[in-house]
N, C-alpha and C. Protein backbone atom coordinates (compact mmCIF):
# COMPACT_ATOMS: atom_id res chain seq x y z
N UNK A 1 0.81 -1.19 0.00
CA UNK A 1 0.00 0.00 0.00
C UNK A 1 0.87 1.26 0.00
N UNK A 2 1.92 1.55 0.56
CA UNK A 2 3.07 2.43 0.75
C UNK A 2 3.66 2.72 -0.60
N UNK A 3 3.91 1.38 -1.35
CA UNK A 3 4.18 1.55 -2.50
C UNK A 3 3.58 2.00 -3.83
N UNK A 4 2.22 2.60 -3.28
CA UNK A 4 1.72 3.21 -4.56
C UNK A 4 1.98 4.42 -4.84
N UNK A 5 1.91 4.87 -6.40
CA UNK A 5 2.14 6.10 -6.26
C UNK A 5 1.10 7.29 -6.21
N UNK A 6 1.58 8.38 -5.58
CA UNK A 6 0.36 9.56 -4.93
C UNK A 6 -0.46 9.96 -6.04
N UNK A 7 -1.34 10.25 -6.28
CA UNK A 7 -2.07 11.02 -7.25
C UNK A 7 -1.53 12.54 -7.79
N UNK A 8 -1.82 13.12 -8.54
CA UNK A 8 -0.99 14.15 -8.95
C UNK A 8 -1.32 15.14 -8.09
N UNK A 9 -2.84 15.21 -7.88
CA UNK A 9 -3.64 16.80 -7.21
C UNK A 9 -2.94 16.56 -5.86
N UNK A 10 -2.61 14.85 -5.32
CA UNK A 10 -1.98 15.30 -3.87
C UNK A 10 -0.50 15.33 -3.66
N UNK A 11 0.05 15.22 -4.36
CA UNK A 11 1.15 15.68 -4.88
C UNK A 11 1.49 17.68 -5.07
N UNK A 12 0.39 17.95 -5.24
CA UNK A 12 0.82 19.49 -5.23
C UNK A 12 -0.47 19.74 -4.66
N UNK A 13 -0.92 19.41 -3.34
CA UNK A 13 -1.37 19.82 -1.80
C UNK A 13 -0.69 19.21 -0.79
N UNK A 14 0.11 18.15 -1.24
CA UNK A 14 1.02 18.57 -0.07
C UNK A 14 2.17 17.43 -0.52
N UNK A 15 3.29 18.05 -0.79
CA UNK A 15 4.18 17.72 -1.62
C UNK A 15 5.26 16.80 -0.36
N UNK A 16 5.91 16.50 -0.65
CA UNK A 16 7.21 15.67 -0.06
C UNK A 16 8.22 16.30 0.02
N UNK A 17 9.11 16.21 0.82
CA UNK A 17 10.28 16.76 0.91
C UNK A 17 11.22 17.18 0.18
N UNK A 18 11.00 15.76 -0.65
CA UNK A 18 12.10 15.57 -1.85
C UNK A 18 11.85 16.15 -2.96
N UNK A 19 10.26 16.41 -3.53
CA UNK A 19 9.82 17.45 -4.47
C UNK A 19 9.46 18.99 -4.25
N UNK A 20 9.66 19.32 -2.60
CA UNK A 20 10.14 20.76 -2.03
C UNK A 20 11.38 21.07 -2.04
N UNK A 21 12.80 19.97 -2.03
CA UNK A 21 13.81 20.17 -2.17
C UNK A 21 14.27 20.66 -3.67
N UNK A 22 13.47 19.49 -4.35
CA UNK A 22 13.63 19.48 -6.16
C UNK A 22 13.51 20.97 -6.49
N UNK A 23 12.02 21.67 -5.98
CA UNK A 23 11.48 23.14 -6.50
C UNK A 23 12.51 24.05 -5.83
N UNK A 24 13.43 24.02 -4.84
CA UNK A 24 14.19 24.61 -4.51
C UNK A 24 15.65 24.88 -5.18
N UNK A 25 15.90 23.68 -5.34
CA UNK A 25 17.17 23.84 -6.55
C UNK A 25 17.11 24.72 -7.97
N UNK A 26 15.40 24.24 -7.95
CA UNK A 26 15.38 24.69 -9.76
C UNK A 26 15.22 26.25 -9.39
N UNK A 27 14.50 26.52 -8.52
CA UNK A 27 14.13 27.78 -7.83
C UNK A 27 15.21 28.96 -8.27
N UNK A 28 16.05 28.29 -7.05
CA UNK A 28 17.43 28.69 -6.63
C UNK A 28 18.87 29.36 -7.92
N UNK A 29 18.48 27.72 -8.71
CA UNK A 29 19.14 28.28 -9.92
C UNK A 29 18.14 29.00 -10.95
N UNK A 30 17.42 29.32 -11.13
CA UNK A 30 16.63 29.71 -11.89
C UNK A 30 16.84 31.57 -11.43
N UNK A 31 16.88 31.89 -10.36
CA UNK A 31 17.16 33.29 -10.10
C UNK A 31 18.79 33.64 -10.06
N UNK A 32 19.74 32.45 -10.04
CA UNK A 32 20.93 32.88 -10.22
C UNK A 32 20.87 33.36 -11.63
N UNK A 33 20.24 32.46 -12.54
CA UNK A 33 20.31 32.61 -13.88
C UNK A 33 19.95 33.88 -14.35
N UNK A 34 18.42 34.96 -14.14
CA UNK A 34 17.76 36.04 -14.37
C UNK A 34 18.51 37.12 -13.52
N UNK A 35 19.27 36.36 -12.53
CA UNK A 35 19.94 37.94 -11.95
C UNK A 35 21.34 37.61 -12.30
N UNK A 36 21.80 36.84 -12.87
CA UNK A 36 23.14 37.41 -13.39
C UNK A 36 23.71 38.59 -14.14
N UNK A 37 22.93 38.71 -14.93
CA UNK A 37 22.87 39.65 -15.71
C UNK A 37 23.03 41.46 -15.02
N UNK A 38 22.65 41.45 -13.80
CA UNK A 38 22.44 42.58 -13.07
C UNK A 38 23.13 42.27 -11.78
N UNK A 39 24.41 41.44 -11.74
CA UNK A 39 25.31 41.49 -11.12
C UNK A 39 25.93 42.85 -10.57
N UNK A 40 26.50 43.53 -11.58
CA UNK A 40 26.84 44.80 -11.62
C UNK A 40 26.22 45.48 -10.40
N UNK A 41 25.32 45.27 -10.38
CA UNK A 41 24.32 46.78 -9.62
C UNK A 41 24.77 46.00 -8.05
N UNK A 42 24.78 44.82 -7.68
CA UNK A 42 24.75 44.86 -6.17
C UNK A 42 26.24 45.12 -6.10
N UNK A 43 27.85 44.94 -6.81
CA UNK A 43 28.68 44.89 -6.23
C UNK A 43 28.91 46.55 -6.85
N UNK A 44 28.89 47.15 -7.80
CA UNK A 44 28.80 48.93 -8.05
C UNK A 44 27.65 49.65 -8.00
N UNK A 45 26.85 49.33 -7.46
CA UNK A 45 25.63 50.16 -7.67
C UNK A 45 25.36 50.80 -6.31
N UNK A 46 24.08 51.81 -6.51
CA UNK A 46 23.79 53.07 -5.78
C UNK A 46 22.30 52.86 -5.59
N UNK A 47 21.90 54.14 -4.93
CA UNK A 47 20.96 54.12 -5.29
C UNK A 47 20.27 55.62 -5.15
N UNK A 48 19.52 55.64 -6.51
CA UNK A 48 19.52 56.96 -6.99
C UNK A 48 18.00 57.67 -7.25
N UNK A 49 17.92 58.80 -7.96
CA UNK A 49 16.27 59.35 -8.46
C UNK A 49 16.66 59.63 -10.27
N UNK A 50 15.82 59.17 -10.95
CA UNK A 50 15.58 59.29 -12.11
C UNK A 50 14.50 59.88 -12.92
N UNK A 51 14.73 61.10 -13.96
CA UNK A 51 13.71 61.97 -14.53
C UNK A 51 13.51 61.19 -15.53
N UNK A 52 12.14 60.91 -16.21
CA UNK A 52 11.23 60.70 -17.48
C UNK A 52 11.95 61.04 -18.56
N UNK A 53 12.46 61.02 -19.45
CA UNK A 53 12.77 62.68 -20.23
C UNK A 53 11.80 62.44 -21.63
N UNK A 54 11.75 61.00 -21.99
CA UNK A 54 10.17 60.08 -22.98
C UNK A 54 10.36 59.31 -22.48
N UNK A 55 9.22 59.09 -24.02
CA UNK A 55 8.75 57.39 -24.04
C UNK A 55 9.25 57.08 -24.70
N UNK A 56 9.20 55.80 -24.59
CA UNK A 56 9.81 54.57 -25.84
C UNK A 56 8.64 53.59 -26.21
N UNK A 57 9.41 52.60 -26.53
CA UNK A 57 7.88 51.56 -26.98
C UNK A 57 7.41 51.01 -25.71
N UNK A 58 6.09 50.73 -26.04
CA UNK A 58 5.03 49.73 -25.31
C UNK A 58 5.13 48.38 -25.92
N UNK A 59 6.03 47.82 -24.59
CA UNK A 59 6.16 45.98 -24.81
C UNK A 59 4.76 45.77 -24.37
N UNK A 60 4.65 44.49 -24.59
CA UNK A 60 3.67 43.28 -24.34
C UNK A 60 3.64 43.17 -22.39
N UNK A 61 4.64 43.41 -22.13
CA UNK A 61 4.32 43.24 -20.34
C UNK A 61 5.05 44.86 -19.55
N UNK A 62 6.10 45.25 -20.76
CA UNK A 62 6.39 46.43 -19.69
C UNK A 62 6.21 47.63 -20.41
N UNK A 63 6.39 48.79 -20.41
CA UNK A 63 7.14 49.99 -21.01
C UNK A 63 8.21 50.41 -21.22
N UNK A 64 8.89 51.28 -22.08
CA UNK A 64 10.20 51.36 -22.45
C UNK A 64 10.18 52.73 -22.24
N UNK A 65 11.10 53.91 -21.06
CA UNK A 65 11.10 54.74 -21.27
C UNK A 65 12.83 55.26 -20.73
N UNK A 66 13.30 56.39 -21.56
CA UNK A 66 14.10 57.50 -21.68
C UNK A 66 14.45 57.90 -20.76
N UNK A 67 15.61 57.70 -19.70
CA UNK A 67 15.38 58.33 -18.47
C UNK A 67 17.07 59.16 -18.21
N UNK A 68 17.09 60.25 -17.40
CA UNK A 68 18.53 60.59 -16.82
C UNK A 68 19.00 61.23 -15.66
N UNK A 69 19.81 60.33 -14.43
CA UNK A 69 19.68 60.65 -13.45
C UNK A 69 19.63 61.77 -12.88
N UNK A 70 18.83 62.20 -12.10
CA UNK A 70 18.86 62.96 -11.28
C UNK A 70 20.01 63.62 -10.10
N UNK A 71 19.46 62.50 -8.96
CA UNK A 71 20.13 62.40 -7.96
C UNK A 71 20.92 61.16 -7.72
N UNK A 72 22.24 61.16 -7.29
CA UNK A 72 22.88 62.00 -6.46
C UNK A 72 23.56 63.34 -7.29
N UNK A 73 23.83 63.13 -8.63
CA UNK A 73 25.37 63.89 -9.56
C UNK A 73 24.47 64.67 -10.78
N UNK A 74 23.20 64.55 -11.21
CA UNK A 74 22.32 65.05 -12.07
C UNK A 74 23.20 64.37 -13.15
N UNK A 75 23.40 63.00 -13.81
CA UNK A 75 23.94 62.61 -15.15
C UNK A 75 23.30 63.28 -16.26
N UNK A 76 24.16 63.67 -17.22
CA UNK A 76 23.86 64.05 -18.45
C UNK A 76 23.93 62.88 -19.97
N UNK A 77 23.86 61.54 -19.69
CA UNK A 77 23.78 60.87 -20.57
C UNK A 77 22.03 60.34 -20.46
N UNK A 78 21.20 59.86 -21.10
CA UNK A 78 19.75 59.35 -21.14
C UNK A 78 20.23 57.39 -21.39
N UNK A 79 19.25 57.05 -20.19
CA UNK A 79 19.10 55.48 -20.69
C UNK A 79 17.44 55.19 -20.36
N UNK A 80 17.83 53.99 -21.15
CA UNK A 80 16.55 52.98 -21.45
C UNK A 80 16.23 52.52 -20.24
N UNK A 81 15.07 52.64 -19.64
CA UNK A 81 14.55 51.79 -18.88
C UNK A 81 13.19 51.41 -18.36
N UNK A 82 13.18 49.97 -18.15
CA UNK A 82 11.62 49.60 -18.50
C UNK A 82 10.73 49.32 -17.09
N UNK A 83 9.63 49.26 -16.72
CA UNK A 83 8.96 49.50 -16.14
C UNK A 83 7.48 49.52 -16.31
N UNK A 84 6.75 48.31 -15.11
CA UNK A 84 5.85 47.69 -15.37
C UNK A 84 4.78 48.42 -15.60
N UNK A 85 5.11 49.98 -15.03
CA UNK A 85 4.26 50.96 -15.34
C UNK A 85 3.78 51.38 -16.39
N UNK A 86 2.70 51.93 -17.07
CA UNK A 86 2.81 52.02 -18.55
C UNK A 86 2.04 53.36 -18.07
N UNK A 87 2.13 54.33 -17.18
CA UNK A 87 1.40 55.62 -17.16
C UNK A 87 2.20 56.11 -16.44
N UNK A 88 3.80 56.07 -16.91
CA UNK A 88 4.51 57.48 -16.24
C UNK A 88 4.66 58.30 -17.20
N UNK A 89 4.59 59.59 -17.10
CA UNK A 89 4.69 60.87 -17.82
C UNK A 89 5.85 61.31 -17.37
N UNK A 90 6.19 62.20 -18.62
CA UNK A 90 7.37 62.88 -19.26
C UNK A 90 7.76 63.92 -17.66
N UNK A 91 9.04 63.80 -17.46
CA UNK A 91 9.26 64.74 -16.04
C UNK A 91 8.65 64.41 -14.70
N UNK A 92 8.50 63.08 -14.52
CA UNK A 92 8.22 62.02 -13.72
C UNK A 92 9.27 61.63 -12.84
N UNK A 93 9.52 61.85 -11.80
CA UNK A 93 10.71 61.28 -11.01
C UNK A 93 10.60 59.85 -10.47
N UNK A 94 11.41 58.54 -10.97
CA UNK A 94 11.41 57.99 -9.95
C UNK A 94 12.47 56.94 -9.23
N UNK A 95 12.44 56.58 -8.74
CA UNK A 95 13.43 55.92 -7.68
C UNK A 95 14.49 54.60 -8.79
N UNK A 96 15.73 54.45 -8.86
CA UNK A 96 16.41 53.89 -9.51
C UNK A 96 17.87 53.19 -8.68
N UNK A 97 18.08 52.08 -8.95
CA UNK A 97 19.59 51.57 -9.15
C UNK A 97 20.72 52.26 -10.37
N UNK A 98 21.53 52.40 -9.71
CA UNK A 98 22.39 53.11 -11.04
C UNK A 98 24.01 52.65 -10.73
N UNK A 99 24.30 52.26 -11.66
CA UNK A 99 26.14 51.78 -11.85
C UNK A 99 27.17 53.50 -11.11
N UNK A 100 27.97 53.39 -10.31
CA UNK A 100 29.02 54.57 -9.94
C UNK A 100 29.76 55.27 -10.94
N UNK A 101 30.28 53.48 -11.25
CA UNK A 101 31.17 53.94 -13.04
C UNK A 101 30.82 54.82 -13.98
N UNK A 102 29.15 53.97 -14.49
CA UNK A 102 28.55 54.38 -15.48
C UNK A 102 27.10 54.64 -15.24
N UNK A 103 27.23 55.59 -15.16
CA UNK A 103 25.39 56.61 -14.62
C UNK A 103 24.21 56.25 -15.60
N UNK A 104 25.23 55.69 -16.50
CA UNK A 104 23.96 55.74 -18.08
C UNK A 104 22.78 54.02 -17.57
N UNK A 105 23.89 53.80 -16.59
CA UNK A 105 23.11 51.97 -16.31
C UNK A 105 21.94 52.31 -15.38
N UNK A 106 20.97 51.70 -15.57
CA UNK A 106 20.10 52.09 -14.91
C UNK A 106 18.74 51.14 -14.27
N UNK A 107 18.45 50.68 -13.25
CA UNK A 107 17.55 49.56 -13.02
C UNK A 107 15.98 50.31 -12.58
N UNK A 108 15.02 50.33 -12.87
CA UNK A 108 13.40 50.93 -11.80
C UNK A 108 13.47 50.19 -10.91
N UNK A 109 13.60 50.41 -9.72
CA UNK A 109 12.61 49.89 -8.33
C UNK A 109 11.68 50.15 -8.27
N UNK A 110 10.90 48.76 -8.87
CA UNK A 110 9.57 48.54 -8.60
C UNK A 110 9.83 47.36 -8.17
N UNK A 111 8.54 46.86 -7.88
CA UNK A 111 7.70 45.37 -7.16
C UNK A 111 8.26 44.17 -8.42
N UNK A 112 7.37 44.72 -9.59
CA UNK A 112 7.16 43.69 -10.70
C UNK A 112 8.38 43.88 -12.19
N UNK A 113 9.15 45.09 -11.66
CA UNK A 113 10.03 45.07 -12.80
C UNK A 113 11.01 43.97 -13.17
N UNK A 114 11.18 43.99 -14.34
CA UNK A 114 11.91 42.70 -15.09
C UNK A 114 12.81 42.32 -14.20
N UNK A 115 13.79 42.88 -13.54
CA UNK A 115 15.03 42.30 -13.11
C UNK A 115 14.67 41.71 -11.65
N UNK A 116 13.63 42.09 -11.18
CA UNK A 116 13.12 41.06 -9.98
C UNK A 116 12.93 40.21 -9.85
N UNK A 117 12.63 39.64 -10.94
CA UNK A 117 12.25 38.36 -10.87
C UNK A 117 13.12 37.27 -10.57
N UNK A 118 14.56 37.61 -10.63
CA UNK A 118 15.56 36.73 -9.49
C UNK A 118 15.49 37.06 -8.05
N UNK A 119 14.80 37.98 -7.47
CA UNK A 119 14.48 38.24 -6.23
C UNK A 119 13.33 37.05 -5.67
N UNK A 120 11.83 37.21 -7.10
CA UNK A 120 10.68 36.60 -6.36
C UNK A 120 11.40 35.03 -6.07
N UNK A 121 12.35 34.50 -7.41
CA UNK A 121 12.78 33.29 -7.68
C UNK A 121 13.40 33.06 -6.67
N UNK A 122 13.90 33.63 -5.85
CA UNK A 122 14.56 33.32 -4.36
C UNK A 122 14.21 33.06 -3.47
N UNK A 123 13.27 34.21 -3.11
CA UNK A 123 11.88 33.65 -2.52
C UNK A 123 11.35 32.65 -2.36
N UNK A 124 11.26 32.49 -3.42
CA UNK A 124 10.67 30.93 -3.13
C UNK A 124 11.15 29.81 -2.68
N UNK A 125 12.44 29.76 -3.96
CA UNK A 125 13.21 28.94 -3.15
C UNK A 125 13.34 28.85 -2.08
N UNK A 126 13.99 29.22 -1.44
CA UNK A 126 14.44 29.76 0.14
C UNK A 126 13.49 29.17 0.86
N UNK A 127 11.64 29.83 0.67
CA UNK A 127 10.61 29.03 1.14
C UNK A 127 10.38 27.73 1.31
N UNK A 128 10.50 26.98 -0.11
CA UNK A 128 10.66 25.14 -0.73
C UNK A 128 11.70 24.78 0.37
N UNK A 129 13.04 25.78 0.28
CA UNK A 129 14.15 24.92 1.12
C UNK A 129 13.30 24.38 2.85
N UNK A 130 12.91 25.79 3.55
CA UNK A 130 12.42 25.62 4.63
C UNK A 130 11.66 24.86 4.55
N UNK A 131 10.49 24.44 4.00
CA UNK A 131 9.19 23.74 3.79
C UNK A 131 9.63 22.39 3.20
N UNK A 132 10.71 22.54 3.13
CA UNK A 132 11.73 20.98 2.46
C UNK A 132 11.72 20.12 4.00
N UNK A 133 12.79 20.99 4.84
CA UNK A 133 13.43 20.68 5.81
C UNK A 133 12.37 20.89 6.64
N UNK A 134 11.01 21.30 6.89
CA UNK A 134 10.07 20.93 8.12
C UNK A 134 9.70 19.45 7.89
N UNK A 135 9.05 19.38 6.35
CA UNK A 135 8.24 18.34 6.24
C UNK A 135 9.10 16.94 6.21
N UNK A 136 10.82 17.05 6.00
CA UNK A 136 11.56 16.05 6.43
C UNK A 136 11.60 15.46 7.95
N UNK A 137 11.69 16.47 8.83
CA UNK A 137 11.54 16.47 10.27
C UNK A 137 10.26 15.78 10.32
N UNK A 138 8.97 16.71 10.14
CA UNK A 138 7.86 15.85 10.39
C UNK A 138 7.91 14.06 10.10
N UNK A 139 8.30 14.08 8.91
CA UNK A 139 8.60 12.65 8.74
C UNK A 139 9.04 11.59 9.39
N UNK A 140 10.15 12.23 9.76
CA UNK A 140 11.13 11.19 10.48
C UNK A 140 10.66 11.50 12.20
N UNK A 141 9.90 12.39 12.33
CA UNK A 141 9.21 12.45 13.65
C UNK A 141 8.20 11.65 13.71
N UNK A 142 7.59 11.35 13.07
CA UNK A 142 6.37 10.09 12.52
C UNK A 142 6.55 8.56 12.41
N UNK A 143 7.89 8.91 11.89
CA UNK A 143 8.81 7.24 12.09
C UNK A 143 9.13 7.04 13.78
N UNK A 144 9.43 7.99 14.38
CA UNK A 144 9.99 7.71 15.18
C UNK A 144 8.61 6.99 16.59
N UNK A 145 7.85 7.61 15.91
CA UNK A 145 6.63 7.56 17.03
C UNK A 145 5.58 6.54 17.06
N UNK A 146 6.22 6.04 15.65
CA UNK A 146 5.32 4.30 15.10
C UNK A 146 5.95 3.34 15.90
């Protein structure tokens, strides 16, 4: 009876250790992967205010707009940057990651912007790991008590 296998729906209501561990790895690497790319910003980066100056195109999930720092140094070069927002207007200030080196680099702090998504991916992970390692305990606390 032990040896059958779980059904799928109870399988993802209440998963096993070993397939909370699994979602953790993929998790885990899965946000190394999307935040590599924006390496840069945690070991040179700042954090700064950024003016509107346009628009650019309207993607499918974000906006593309024209921006050049403000604060701390007022940069005089314009970069690209996107943002889940699609109703900021021209002379719009708002809150940014920016390279020391190069002012022109530029990230939005928001919730849902593109480069977060190695943040949420961590998240989770991190979660799976914990929720790995309870439901192992529970286990072997269950063995122990048979």
């Amino acid at each position: 009876m032990a040896d059958e296998p779980r059904p799928l729906m109870r399988r993802f209501l209440h998963p096993s250790a070993r397939t909370l561990f699994s979602i953790s790895i993929i998790t885990i690497a899965a946000s190394i992967y999307f935040g590599f790319p924006h390496r840069q910003f945690l070991i040179e980066g700042s954090i700064g205010e950024a003016q509107i100056v346009r628009e650019g195109k309207k993607l499918e999930d974000y906006a593309e707009y024209f921006a050049k720092l403000v604060y701390p140094d007022g940069g005089q070069k314009e970069s690209i940057i996107l943002s889940d927002r699609r109703d900021l207007e021209v002379g719009k200030r708002i809150p940014v990651f920016f390279q020391r080196n190069d002012t022109k680099k530029m990230l939005v702090i928001e919730v849902f912007a593109p480069w977060t998504r190695s943040i949420w991916l961590l998240t989770v992970g991190l979660a799976a790991l914990g929720l790995g390692f309870r439901e192992r305990e529970k286990t072997q606390k269950n063995k122990d008590t048979s």
